[in-house]
PDB file of N, CA and C in Angstrom:
ATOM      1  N   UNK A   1      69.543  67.625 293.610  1.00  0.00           N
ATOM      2  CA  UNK A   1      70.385  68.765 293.328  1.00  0.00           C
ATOM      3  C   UNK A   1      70.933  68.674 291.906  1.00  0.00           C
ATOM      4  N   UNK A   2      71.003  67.386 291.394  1.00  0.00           N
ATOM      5  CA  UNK A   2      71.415  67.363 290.363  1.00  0.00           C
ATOM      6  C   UNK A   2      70.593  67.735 289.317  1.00  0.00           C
ATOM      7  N   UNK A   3      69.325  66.939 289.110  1.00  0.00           N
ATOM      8  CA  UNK A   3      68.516  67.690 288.207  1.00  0.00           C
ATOM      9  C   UNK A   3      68.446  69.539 288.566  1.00  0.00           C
ATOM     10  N   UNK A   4      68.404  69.832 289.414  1.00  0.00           N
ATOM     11  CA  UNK A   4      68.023  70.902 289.560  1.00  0.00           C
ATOM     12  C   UNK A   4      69.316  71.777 289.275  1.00  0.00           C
ATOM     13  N   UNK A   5      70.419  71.646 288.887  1.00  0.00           N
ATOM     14  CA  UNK A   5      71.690  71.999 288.164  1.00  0.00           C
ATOM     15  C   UNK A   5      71.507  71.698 286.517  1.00  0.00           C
ATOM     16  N   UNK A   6      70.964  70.125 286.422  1.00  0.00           N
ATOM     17  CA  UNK A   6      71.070  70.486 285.099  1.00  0.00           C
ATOM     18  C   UNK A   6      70.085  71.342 283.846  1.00  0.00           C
ATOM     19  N   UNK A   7      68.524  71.458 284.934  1.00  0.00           N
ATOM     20  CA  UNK A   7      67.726  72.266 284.620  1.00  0.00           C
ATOM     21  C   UNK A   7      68.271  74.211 284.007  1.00  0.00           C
ATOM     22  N   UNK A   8      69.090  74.182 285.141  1.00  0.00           N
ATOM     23  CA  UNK A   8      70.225  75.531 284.741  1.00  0.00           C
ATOM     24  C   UNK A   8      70.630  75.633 283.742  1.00  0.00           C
ATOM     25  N   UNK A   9      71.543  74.550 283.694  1.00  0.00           N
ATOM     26  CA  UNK A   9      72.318  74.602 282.192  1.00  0.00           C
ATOM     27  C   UNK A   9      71.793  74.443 281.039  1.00  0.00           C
ATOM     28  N   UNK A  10      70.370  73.723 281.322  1.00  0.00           N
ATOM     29  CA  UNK A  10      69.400  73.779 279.845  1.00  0.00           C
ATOM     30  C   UNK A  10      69.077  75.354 279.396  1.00  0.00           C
ATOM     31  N   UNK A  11      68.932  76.186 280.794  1.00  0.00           N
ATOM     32  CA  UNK A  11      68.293  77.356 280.475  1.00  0.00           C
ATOM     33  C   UNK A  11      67.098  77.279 281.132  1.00  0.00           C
ATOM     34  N   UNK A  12      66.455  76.554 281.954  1.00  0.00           N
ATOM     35  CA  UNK A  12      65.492  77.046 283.086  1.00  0.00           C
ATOM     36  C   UNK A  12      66.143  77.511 283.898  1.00  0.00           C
ATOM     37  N   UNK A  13      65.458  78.793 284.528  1.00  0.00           N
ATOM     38  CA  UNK A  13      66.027  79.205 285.748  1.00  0.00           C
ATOM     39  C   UNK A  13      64.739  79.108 286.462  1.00  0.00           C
ATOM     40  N   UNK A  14      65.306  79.277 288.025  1.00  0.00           N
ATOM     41  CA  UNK A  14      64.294  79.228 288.814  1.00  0.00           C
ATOM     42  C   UNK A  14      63.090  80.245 288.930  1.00  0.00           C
ATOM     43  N   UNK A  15      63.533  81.498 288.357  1.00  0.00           N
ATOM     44  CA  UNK A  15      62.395  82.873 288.005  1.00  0.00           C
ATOM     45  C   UNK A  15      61.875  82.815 286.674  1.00  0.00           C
ATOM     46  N   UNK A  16      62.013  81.697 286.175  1.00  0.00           N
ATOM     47  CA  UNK A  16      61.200  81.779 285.016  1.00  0.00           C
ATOM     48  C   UNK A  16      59.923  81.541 284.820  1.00  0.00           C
ATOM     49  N   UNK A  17      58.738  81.672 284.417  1.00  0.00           N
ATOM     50  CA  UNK A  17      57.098  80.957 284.428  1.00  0.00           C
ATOM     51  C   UNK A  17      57.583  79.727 284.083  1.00  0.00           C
ATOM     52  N   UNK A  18      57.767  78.716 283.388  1.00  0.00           N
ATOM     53  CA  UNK A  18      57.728  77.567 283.325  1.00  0.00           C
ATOM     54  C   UNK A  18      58.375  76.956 284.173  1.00  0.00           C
ATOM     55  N   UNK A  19      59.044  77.223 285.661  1.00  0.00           N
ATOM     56  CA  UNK A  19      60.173  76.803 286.177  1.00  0.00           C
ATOM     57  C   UNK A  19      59.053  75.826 287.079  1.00  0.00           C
ATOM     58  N   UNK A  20      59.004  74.756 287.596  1.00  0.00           N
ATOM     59  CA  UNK A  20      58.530  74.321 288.694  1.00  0.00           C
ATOM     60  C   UNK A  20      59.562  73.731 289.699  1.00  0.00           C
ATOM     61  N   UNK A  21      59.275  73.985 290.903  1.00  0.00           N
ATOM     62  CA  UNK A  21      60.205  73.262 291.540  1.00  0.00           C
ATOM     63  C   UNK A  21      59.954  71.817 292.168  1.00  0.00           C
ATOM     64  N   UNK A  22      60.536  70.874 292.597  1.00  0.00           N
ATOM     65  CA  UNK A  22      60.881  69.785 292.804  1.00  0.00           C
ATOM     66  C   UNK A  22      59.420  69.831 293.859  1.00  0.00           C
ATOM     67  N   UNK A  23      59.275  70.395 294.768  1.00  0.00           N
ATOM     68  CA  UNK A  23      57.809  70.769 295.459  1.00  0.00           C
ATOM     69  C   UNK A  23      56.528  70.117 295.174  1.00  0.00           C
ATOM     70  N   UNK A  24      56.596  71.613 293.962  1.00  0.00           N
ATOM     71  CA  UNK A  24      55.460  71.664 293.641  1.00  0.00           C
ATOM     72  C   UNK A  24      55.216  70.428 292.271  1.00  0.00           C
ATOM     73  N   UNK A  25      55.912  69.833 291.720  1.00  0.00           N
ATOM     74  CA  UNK A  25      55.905  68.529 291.151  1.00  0.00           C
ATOM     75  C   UNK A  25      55.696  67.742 291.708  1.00  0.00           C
ATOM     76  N   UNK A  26      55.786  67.285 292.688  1.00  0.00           N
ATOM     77  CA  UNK A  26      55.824  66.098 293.937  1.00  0.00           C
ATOM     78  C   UNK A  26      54.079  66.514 294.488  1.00  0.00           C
ATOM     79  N   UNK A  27      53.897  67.413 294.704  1.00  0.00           N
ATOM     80  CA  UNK A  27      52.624  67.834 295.131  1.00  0.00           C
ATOM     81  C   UNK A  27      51.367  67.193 294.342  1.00  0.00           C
ATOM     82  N   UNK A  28      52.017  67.364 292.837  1.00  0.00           N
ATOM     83  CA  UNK A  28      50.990  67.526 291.125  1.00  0.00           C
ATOM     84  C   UNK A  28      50.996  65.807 291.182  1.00  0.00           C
ATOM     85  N   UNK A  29      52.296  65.569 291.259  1.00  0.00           N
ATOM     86  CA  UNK A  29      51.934  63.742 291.220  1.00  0.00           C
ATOM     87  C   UNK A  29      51.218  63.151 292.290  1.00  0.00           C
ATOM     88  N   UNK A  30      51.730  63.641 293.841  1.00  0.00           N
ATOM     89  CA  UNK A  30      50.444  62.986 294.867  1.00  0.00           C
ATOM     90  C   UNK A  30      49.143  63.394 294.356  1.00  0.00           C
ATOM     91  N   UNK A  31      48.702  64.453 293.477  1.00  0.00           N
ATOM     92  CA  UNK A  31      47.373  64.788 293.478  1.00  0.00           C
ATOM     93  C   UNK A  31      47.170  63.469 292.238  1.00  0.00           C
ATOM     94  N   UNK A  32      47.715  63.426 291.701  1.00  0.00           N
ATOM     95  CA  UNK A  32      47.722  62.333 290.337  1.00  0.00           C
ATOM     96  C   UNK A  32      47.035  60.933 290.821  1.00  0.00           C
ATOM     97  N   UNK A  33      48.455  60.581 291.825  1.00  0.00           N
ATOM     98  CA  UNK A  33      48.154  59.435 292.509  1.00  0.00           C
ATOM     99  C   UNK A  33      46.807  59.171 293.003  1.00  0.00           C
ATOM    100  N   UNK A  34      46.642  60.308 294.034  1.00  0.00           N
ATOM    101  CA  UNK A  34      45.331  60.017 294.970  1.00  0.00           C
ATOM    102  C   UNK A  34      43.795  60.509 293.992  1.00  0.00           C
ATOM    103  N   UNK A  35      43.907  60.714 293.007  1.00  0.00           N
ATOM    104  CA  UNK A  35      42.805  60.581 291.734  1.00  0.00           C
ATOM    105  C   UNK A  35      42.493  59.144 291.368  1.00  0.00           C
ATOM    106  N   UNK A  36      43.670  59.068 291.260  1.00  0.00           N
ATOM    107  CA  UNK A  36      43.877  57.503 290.057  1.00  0.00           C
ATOM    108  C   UNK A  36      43.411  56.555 291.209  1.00  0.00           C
ATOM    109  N   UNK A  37      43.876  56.696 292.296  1.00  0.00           N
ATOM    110  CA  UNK A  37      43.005  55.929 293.333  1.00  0.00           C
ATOM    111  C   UNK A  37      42.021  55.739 293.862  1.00  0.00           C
ATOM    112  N   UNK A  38      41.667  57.079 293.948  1.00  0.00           N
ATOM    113  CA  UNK A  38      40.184  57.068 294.081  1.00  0.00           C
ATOM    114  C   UNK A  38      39.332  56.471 292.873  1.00  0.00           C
ATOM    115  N   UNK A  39      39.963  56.918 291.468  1.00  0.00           N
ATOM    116  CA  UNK A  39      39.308  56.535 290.637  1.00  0.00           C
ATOM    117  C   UNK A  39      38.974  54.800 290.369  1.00  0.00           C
ATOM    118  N   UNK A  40      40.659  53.989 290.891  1.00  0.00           N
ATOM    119  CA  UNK A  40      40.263  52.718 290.890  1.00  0.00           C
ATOM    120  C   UNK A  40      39.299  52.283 292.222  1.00  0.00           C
ATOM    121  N   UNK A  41      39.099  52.720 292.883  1.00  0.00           N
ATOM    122  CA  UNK A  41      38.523  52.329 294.552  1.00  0.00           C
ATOM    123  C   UNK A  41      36.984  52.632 293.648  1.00  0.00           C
ATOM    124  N   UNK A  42      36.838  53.677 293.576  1.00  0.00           N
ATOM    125  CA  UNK A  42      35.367  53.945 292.738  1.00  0.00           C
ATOM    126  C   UNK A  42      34.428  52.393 291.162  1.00  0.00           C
ATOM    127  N   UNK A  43      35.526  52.268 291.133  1.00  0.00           N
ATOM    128  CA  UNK A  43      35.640  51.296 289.865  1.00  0.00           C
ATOM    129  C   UNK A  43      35.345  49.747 290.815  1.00  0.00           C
ATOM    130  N   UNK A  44      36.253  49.758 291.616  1.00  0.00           N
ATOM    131  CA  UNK A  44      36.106  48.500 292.182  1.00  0.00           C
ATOM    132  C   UNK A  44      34.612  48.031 292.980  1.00  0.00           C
ATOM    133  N   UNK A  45      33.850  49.059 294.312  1.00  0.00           N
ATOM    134  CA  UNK A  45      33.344  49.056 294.702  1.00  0.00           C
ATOM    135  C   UNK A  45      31.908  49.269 293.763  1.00  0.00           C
ATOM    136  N   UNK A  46      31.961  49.903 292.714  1.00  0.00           N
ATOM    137  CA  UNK A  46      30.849  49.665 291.488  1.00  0.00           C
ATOM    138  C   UNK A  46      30.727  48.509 290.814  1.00  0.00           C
ATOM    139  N   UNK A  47      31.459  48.128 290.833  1.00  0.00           N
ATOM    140  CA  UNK A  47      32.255  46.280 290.369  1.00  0.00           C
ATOM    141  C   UNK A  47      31.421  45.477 291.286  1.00  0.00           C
ATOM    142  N   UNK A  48      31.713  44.898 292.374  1.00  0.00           N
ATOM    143  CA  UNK A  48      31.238  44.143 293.304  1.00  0.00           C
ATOM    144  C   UNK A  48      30.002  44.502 293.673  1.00  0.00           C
ATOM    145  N   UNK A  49      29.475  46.103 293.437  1.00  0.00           N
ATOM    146  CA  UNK A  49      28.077  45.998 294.144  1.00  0.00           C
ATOM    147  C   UNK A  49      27.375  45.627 292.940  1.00  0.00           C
ATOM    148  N   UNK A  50      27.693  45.606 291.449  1.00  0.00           N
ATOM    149  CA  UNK A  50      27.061  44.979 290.818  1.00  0.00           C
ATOM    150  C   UNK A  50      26.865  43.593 290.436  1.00  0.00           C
ATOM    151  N   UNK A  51      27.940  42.743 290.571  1.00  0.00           N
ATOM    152  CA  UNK A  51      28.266  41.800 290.838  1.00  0.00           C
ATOM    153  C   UNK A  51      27.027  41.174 292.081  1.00  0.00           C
ATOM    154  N   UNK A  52      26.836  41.454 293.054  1.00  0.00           N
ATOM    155  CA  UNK A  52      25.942  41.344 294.402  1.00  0.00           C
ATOM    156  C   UNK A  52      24.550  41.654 294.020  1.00  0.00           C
ATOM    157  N   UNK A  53      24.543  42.117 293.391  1.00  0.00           N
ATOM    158  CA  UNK A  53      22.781  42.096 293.433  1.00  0.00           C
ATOM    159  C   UNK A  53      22.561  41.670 292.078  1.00  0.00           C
ATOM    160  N   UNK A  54      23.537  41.366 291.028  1.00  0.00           N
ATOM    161  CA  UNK A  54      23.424  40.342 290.143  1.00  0.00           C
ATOM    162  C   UNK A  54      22.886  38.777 290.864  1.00  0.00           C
ATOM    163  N   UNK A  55      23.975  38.722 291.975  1.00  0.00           N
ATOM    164  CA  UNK A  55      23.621  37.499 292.494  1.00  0.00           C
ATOM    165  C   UNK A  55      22.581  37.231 293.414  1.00  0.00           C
ATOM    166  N   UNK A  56      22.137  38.812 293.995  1.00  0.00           N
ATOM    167  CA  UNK A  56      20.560  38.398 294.600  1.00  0.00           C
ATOM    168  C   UNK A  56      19.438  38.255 293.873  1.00  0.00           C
ATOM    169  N   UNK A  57      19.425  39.072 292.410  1.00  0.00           N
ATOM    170  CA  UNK A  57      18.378  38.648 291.758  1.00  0.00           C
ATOM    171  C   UNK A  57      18.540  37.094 291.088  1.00  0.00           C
ATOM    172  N   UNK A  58      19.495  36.405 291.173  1.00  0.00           N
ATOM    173  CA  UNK A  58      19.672  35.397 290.091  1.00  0.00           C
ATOM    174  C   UNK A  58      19.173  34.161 291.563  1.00  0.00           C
ATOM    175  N   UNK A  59      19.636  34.252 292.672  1.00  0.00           N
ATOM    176  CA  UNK A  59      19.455  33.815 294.069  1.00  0.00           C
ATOM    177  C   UNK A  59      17.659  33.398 293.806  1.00  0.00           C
ATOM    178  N   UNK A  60      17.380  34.912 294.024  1.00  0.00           N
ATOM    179  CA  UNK A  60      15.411  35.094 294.261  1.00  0.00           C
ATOM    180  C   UNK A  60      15.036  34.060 293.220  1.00  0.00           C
ATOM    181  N   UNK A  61      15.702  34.450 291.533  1.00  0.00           N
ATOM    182  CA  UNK A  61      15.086  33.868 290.551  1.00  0.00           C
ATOM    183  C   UNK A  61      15.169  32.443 291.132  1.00  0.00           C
ATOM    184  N   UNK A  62      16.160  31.583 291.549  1.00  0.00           N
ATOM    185  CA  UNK A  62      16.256  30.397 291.108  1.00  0.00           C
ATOM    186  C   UNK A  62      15.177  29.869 292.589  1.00  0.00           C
ATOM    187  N   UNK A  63      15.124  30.605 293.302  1.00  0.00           N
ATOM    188  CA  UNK A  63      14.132  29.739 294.681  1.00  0.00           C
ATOM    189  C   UNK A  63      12.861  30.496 294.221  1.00  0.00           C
ATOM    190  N   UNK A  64      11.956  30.922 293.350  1.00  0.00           N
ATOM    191  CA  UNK A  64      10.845  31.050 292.678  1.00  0.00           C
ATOM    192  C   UNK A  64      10.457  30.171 291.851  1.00  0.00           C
ATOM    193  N   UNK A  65      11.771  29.363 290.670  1.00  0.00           N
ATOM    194  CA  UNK A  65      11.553  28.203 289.888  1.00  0.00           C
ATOM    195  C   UNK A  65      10.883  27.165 290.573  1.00  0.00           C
ATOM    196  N   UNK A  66       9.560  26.486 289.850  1.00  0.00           N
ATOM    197  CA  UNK A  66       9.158  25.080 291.070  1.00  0.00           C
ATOM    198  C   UNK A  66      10.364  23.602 290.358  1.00  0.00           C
ATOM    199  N   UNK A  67       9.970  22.947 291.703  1.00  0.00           N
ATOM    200  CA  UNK A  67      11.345  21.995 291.077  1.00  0.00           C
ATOM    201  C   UNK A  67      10.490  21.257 290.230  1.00  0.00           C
ATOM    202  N   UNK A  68      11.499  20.445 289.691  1.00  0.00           N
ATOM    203  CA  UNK A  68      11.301  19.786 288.250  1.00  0.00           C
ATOM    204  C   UNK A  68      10.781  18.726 288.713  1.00  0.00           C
ATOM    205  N   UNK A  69      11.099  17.921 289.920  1.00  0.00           N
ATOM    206  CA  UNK A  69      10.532  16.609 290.107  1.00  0.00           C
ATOM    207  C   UNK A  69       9.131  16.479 290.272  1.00  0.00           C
ATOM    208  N   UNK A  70       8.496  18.216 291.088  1.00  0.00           N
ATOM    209  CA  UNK A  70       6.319  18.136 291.063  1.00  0.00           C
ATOM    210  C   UNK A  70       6.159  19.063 289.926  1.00  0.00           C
ATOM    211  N   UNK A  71       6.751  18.935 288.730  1.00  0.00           N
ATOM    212  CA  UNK A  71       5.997  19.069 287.503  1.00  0.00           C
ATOM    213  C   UNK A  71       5.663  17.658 286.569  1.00  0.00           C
ATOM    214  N   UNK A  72       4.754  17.740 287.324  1.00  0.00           N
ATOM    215  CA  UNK A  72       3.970  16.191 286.877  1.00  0.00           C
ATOM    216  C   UNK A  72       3.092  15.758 285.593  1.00  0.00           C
ATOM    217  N   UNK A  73       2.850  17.109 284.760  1.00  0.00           N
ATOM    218  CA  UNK A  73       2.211  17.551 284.007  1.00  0.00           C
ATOM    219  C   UNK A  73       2.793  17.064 282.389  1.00  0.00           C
ATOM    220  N   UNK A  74       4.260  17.609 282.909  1.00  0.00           N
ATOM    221  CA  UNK A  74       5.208  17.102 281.905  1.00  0.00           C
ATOM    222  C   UNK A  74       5.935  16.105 281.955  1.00  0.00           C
ATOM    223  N   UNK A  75       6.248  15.273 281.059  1.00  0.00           N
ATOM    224  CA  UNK A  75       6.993  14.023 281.410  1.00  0.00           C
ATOM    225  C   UNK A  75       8.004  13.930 280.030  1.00  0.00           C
ATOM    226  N   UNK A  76       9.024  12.924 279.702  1.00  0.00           N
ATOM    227  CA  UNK A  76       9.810  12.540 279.108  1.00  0.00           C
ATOM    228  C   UNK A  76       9.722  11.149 278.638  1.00  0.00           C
ATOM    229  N   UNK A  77       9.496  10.809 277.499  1.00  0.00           N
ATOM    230  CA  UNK A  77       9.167   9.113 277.406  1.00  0.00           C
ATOM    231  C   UNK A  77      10.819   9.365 276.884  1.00  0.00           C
ATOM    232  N   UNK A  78      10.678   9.829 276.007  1.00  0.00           N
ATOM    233  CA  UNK A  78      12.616   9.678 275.691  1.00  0.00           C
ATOM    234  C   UNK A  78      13.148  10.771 276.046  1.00  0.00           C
ATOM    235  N   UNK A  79      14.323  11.155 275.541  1.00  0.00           N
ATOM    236  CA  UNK A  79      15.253  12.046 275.828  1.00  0.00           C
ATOM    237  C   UNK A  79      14.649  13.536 274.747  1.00  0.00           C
ATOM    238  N   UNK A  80      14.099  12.927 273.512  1.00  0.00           N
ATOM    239  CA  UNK A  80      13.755  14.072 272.400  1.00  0.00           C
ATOM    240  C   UNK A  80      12.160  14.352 272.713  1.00  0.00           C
ATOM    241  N   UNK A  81      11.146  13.393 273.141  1.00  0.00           N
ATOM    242  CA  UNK A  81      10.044  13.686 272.900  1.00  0.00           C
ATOM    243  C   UNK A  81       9.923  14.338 274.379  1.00  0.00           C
ATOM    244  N   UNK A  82       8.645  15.070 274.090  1.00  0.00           N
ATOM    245  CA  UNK A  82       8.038  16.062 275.397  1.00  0.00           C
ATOM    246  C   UNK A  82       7.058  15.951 275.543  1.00  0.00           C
ATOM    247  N   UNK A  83       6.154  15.514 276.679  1.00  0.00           N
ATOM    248  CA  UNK A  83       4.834  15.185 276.566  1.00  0.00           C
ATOM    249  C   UNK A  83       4.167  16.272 277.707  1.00  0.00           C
ATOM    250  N   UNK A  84       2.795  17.072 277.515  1.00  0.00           N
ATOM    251  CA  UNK A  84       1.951  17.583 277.968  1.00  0.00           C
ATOM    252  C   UNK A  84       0.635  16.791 278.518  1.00  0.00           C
ATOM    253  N   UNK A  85       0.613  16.536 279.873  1.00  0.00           N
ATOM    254  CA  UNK A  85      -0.805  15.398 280.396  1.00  0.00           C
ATOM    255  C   UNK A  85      -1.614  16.898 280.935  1.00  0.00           C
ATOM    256  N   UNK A  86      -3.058  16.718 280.989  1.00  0.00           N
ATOM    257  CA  UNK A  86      -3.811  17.853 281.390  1.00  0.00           C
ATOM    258  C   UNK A  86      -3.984  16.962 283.095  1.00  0.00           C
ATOM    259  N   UNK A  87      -5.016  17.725 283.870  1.00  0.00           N
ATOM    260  CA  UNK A  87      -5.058  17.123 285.139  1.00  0.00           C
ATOM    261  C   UNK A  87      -5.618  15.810 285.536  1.00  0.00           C
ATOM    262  N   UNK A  88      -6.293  15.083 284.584  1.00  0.00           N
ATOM    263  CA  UNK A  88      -6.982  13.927 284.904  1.00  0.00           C
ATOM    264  C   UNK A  88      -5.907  12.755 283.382  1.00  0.00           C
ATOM    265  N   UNK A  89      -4.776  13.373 283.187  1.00  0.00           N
ATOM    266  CA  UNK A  89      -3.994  12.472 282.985  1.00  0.00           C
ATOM    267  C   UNK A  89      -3.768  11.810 281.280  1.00  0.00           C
ATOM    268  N   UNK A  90      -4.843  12.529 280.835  1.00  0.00           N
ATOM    269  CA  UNK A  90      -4.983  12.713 279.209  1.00  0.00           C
ATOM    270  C   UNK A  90      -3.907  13.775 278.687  1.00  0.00           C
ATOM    271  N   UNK A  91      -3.300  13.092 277.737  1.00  0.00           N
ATOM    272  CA  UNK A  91      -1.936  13.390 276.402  1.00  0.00           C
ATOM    273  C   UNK A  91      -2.734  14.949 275.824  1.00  0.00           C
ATOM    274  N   UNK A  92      -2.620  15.631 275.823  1.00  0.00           N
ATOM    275  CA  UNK A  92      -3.425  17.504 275.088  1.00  0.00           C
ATOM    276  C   UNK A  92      -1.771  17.829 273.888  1.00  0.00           C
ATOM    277  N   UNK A  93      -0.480  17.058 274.447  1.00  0.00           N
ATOM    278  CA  UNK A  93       0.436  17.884 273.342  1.00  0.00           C
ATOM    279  C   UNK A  93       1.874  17.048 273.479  1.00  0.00           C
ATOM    280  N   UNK A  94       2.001  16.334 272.752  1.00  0.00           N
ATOM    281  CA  UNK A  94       3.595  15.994 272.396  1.00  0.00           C
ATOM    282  C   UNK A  94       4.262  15.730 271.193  1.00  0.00           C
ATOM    283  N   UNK A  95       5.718  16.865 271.825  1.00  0.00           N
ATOM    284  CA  UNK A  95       6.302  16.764 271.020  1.00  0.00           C
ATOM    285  C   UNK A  95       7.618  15.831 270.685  1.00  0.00           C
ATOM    286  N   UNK A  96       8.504  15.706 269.496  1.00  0.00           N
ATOM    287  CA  UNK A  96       9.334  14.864 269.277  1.00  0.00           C
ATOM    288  C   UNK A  96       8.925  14.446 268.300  1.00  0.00           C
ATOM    289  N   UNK A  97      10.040  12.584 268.219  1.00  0.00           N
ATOM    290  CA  UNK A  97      10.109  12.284 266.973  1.00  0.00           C
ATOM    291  C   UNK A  97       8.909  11.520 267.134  1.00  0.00           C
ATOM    292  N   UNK A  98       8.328  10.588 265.811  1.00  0.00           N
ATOM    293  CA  UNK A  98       7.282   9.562 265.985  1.00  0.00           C
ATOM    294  C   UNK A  98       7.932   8.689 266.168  1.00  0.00           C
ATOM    295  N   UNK A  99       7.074   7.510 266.361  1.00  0.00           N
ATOM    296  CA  UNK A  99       7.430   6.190 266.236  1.00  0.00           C
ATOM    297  C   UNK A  99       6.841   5.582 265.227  1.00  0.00           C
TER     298      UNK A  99
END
């Protein structure tokens, strides 16, 4: 009641076009609200479903990798050099430092 007194004395009246009442303001902000909500609910659920099938493709990828222990092909004499054996166990490529 009070705002709506001192709205008077500014010079809104209630028959004026710009007048809104306490109502129809309350109405304009629930519509506000339930936007902004939807809008975060929309945001969130786009969030996580991308998130999720980030993690099923990264899932698939990593059980397609063969493990490292039957790649037999390649070996490590040190930590820097990299060695390539073909199938009957002959050196075809390594790299690193020399000796």
């Amino acid at each position: 009641m009070v705002k709506f007194l001192s709205k008077l004395t500014q010079g809104e009246e209630p028959n004026e076009p710009g007048f809104q009442s306490h109502k129809v303001r309350l109405k304009k902000l629930r519509q506000v609200r339930a936007q902004r909500q939807r809008r975060r609910t929309l945001i969130a659920v786009s969030c996580g479903g991308t998130l999720a099938a980030i993690g099923i493709i990264w899932f698939s990828f990593e059980q397609n990798l063969p493990n490292s222990g039957k790649l037999a092909a390649v070996t490590a004499v040190r930590e820097e050099t990299l060695t390539f054996k073909s199938a009957d166990k002959a050196i075809f490529y390594q790299a690193g430092p020399a000796t």
